[in-house]
N, C-alpha and C. Protein backbone atom coordinates (compact mmCIF):
# COMPACT_ATOMS: atom_id res chain seq x y z
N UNK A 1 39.83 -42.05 289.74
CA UNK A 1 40.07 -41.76 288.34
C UNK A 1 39.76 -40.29 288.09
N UNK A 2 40.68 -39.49 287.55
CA UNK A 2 40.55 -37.88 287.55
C UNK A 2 40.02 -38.20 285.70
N UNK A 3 39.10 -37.41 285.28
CA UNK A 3 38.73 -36.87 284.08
C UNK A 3 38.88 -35.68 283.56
N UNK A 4 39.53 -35.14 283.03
CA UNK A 4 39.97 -33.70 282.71
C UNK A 4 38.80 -33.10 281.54
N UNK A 5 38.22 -33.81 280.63
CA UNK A 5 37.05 -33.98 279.64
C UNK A 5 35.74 -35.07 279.90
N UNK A 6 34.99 -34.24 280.57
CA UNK A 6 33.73 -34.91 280.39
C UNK A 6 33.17 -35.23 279.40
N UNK A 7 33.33 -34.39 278.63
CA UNK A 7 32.53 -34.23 277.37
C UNK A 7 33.09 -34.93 276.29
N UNK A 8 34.53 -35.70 276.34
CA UNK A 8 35.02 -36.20 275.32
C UNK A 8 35.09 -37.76 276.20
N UNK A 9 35.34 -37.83 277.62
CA UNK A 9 35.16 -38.90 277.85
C UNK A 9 33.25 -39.59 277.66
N UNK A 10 32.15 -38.75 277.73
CA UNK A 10 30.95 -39.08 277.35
C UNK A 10 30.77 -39.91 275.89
N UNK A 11 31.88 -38.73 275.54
CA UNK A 11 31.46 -39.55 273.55
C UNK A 11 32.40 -40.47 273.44
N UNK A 12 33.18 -40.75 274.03
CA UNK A 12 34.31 -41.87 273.54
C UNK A 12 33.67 -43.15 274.42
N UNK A 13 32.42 -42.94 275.75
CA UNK A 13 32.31 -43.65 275.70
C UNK A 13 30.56 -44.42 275.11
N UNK A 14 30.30 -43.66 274.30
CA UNK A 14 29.17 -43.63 273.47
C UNK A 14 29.43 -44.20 272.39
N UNK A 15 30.66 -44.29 271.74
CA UNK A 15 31.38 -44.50 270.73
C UNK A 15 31.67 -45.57 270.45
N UNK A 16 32.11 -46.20 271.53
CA UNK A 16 32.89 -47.68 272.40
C UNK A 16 31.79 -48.78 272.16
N UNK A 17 30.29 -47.92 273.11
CA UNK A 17 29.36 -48.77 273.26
C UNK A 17 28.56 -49.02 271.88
N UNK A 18 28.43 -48.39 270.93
CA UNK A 18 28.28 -48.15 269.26
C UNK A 18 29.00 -49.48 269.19
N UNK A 19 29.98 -49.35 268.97
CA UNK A 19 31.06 -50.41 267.75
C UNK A 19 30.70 -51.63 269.09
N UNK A 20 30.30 -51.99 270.31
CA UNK A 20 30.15 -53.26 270.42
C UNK A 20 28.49 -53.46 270.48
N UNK A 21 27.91 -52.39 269.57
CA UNK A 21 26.80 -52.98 269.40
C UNK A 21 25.81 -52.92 270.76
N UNK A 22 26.05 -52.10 271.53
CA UNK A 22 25.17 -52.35 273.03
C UNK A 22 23.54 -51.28 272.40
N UNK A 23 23.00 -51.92 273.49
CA UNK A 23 21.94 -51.10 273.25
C UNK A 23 21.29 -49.54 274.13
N UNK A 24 21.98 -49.35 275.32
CA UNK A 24 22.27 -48.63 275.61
C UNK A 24 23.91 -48.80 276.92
N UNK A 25 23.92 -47.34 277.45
CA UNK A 25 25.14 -46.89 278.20
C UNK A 25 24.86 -45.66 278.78
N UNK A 26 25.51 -46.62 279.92
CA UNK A 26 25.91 -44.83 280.91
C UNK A 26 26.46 -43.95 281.24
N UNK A 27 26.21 -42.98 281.44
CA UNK A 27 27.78 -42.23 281.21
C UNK A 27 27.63 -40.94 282.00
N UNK A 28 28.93 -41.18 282.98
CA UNK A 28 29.10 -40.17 284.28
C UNK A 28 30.63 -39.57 284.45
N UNK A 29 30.43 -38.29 284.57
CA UNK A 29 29.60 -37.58 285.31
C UNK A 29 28.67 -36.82 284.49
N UNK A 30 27.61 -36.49 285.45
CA UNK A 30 26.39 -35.72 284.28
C UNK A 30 27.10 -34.11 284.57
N UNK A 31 26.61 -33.32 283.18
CA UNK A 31 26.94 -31.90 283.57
C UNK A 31 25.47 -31.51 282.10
N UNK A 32 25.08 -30.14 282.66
CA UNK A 32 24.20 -28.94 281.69
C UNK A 32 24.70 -29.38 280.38
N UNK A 33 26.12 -29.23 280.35
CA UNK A 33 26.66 -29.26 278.60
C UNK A 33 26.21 -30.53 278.18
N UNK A 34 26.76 -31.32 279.04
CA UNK A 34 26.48 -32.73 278.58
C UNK A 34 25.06 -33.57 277.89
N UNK A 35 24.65 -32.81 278.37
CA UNK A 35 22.81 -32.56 278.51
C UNK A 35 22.20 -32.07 277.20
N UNK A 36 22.76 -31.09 276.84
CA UNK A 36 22.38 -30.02 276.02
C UNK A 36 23.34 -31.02 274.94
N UNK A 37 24.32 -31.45 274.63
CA UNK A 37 24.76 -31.75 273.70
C UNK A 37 23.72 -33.56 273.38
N UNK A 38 23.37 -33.93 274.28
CA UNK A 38 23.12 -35.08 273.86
C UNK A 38 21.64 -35.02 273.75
N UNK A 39 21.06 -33.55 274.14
CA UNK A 39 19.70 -32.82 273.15
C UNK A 39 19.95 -32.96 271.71
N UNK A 40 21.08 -32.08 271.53
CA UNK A 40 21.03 -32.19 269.60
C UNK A 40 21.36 -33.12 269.40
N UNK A 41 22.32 -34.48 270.05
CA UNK A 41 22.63 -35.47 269.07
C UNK A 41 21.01 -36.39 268.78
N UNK A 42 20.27 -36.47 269.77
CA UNK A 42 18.66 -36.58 269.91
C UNK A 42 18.01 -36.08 268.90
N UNK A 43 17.87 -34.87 268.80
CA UNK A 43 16.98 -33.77 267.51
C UNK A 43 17.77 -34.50 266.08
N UNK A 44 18.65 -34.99 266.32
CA UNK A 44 18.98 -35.16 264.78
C UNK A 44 18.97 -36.81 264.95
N UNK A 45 18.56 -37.66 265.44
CA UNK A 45 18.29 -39.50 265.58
C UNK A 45 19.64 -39.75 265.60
N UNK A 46 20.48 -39.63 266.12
CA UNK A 46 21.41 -40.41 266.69
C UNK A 46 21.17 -41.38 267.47
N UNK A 47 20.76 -41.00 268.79
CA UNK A 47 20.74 -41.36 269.61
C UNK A 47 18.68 -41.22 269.82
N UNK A 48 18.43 -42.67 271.03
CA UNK A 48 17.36 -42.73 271.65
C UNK A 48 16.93 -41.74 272.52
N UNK A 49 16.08 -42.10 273.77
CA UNK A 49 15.59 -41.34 274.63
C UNK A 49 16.79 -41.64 275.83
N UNK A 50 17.05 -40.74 276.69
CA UNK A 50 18.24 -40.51 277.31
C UNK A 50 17.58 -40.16 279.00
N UNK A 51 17.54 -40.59 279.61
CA UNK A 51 17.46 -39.65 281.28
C UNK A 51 18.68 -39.22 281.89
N UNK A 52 18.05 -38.43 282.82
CA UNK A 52 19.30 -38.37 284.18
C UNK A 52 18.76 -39.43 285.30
N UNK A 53 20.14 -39.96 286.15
CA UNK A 53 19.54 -40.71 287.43
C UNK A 53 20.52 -39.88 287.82
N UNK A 54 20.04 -39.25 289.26
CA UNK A 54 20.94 -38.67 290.36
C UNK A 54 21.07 -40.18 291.34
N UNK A 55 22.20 -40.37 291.41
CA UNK A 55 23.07 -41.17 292.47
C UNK A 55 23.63 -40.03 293.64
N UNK A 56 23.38 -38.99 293.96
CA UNK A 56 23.74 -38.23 295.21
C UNK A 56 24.78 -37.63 295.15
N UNK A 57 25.68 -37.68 293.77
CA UNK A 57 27.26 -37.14 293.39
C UNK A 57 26.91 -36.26 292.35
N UNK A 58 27.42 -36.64 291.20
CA UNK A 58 27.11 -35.61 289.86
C UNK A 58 26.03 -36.15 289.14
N UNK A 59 25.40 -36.99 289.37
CA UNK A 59 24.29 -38.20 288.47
C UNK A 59 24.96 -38.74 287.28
N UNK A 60 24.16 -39.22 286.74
CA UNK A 60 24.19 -40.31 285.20
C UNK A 60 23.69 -39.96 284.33
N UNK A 61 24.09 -40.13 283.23
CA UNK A 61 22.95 -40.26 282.24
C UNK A 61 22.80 -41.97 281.33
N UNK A 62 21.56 -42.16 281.41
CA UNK A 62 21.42 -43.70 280.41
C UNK A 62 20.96 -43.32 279.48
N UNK A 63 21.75 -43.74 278.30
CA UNK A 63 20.86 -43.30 276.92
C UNK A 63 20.99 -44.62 276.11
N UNK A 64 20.04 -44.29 275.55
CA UNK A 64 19.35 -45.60 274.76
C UNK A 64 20.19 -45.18 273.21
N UNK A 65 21.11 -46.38 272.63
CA UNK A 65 21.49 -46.35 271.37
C UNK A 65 20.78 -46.81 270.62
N UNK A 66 20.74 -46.12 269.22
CA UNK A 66 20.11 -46.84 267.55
C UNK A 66 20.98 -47.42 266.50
N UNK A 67 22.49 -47.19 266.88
CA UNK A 67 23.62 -47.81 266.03
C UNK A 67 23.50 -46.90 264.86
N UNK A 68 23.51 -45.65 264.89
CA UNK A 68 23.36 -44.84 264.02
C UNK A 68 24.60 -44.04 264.17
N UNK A 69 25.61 -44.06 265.05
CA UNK A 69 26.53 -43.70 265.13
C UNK A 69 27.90 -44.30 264.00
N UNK A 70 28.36 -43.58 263.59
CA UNK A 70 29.70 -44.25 262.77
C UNK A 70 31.00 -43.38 263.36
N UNK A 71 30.83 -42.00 263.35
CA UNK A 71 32.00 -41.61 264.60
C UNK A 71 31.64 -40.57 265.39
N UNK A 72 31.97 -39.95 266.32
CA UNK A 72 31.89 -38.96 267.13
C UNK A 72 32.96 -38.65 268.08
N UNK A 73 33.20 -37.45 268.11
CA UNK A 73 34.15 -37.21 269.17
C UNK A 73 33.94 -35.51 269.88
N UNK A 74 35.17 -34.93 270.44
CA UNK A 74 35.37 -33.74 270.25
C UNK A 74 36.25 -32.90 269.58
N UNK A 75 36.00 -31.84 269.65
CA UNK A 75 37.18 -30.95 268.57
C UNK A 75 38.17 -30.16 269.87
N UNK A 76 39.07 -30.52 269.76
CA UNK A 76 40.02 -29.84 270.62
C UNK A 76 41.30 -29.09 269.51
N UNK A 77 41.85 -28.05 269.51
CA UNK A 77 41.21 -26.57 270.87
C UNK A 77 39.67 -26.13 270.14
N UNK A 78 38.76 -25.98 271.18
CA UNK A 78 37.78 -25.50 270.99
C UNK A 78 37.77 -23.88 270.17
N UNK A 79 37.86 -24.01 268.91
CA UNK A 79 37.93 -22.92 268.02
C UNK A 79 36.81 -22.33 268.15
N UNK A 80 36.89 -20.77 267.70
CA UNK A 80 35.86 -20.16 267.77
C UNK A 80 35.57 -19.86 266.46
N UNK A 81 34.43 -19.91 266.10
CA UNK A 81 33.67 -19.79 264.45
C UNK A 81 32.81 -18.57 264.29
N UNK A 82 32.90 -18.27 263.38
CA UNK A 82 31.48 -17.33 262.83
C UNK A 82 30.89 -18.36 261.55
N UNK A 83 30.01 -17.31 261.48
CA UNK A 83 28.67 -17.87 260.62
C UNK A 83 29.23 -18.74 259.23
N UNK A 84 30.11 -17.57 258.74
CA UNK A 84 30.76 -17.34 257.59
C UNK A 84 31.71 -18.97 257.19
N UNK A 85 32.63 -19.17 258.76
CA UNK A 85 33.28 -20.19 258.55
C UNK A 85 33.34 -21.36 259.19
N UNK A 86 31.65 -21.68 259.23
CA UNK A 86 31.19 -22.92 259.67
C UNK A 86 31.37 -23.77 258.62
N UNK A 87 31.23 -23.40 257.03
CA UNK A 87 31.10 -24.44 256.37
C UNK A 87 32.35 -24.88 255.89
N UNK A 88 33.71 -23.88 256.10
CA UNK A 88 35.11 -24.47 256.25
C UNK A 88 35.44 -26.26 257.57
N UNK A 89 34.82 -25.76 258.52
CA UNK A 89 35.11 -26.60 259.68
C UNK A 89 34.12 -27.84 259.37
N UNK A 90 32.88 -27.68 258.67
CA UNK A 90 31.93 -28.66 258.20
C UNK A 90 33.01 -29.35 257.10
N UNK A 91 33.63 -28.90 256.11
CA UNK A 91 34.96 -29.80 255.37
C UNK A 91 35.52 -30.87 256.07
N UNK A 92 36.19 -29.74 257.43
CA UNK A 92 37.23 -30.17 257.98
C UNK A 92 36.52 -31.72 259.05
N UNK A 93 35.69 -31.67 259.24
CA UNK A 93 35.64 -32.56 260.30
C UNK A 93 34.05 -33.86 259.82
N UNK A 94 33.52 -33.39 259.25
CA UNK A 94 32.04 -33.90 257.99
C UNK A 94 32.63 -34.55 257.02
N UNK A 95 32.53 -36.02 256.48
CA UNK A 95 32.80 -36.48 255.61
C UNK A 95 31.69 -36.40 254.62
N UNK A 96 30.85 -35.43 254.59
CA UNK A 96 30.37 -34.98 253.42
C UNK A 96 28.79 -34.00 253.80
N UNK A 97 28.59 -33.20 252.75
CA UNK A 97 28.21 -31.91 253.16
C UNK A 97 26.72 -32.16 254.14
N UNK A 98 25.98 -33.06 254.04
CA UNK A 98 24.73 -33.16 254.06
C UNK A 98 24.87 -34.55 255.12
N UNK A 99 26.54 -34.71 255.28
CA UNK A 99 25.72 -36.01 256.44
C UNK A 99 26.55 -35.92 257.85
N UNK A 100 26.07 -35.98 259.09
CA UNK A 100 26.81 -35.59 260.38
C UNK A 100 26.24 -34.23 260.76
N UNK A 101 26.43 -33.72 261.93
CA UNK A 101 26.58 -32.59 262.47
C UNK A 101 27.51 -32.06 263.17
N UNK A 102 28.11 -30.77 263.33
CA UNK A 102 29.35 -30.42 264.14
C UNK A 102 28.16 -30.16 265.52
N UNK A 103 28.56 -29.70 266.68
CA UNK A 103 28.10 -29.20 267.82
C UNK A 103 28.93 -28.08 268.25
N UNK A 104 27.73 -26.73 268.34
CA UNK A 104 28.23 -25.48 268.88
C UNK A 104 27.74 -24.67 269.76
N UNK A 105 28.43 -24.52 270.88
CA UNK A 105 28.06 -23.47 271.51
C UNK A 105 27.92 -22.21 271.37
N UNK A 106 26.57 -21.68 271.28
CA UNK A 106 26.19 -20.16 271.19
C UNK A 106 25.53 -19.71 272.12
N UNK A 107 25.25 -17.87 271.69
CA UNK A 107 24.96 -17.69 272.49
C UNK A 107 23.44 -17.99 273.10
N UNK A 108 22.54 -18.72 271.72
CA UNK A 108 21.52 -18.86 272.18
C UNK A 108 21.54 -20.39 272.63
N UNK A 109 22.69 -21.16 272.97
CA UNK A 109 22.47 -22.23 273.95
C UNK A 109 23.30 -23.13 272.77
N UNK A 110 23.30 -24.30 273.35
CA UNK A 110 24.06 -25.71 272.59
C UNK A 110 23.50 -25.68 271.11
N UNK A 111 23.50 -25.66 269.65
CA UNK A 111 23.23 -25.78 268.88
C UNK A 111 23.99 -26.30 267.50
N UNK A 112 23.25 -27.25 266.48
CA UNK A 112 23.95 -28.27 265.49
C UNK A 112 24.67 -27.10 264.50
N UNK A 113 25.20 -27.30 263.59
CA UNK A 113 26.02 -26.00 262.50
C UNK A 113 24.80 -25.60 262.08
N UNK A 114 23.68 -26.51 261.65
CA UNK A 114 22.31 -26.03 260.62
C UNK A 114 21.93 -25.15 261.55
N UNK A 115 21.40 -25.60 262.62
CA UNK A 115 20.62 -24.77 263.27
C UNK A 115 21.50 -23.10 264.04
N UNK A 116 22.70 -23.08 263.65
CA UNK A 116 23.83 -21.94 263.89
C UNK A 116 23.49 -20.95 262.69
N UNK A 117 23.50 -21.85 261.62
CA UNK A 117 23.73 -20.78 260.75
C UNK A 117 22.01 -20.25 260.22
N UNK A 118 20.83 -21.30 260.49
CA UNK A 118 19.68 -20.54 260.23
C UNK A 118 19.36 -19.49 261.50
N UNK A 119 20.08 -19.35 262.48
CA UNK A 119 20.10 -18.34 263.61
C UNK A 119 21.02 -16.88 263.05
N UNK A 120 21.62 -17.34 262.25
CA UNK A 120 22.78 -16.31 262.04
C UNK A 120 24.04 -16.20 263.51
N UNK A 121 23.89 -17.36 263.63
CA UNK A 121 24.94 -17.13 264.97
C UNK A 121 26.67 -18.17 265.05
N UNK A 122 27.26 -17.40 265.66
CA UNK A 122 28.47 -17.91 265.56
C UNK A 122 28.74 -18.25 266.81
N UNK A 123 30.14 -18.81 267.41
CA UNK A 123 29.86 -19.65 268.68
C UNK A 123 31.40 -20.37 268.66
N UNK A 124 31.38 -21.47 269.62
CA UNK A 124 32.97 -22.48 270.24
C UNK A 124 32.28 -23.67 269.54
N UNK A 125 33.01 -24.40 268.31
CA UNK A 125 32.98 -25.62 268.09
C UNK A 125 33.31 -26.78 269.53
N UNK A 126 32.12 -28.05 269.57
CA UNK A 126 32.28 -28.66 270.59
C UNK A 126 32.99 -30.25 270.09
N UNK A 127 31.49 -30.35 268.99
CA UNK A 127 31.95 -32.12 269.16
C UNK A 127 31.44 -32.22 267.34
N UNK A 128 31.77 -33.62 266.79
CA UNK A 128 31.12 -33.92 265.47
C UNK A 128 30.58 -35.08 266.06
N UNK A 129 29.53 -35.68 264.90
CA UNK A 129 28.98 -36.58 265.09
C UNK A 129 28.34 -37.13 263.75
N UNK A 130 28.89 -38.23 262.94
CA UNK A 130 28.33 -38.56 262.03
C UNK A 130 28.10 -40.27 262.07
């Protein structure tokens, strides 16, 4: 099975395991981003406590669900934002101002829109998650 998106096959299948209610899921292949993104979905209670298991290939990750998920995905083409017009793309993809997070890459590492814009930093939209 070839995967062209890790990162969208991770959340679709995080997503999957949400709507049937599981309590946790695994989800391979592991990568840094992958990691770092399912840090912030963590910092903000989405999601439980999460490991890596290395199986001797790319490893795993098991993360523990709270059913706090209602959607998540990724944003494809990965647009590039400034500070200024995060809270356009927070419209576009946030069904409302104060609930969800977008996920962005900057330069000071994986970070939620809040934590982008109290940095003053701009960055590649990754994923939403509300």
């Amino acid at each position: 099975m070839v995967l062209n998106d890790p990162l969208a096959n991770c959340l679709s299948t995080i997503m999957n395991n949400e709507m049937r209610n599981k309590r946790e899921c695994i989800v391979f292949p592991a990568s840094k981003l992958i990691g770092n993104v399912l840090k912030v979905i963590q910092r903000h209670g989405y999601i439980g406590e999460f490991e890596f298991i290395d199986d001797g290939r790319t490893g795993k990750f098991r993360i523990q669900l709270l059913g706090r998920i209602n959607k998540c995905g990724v944003i494809k083409p990965r647009y590039s934002v400034k500070v200024k017009e995060i809270e356009e793309f927070e419209k576009r993809y946030l069904p409302a101002k104060d609930m969800g997070v977008l996920i962005i890459s900057t330069p000071y590492g994986v970070l939620s829109h809040k934590e982008a814009i109290q940095k003053h930093t701009g960055g590649k939209l990754l994923a939403y998650v509300y």
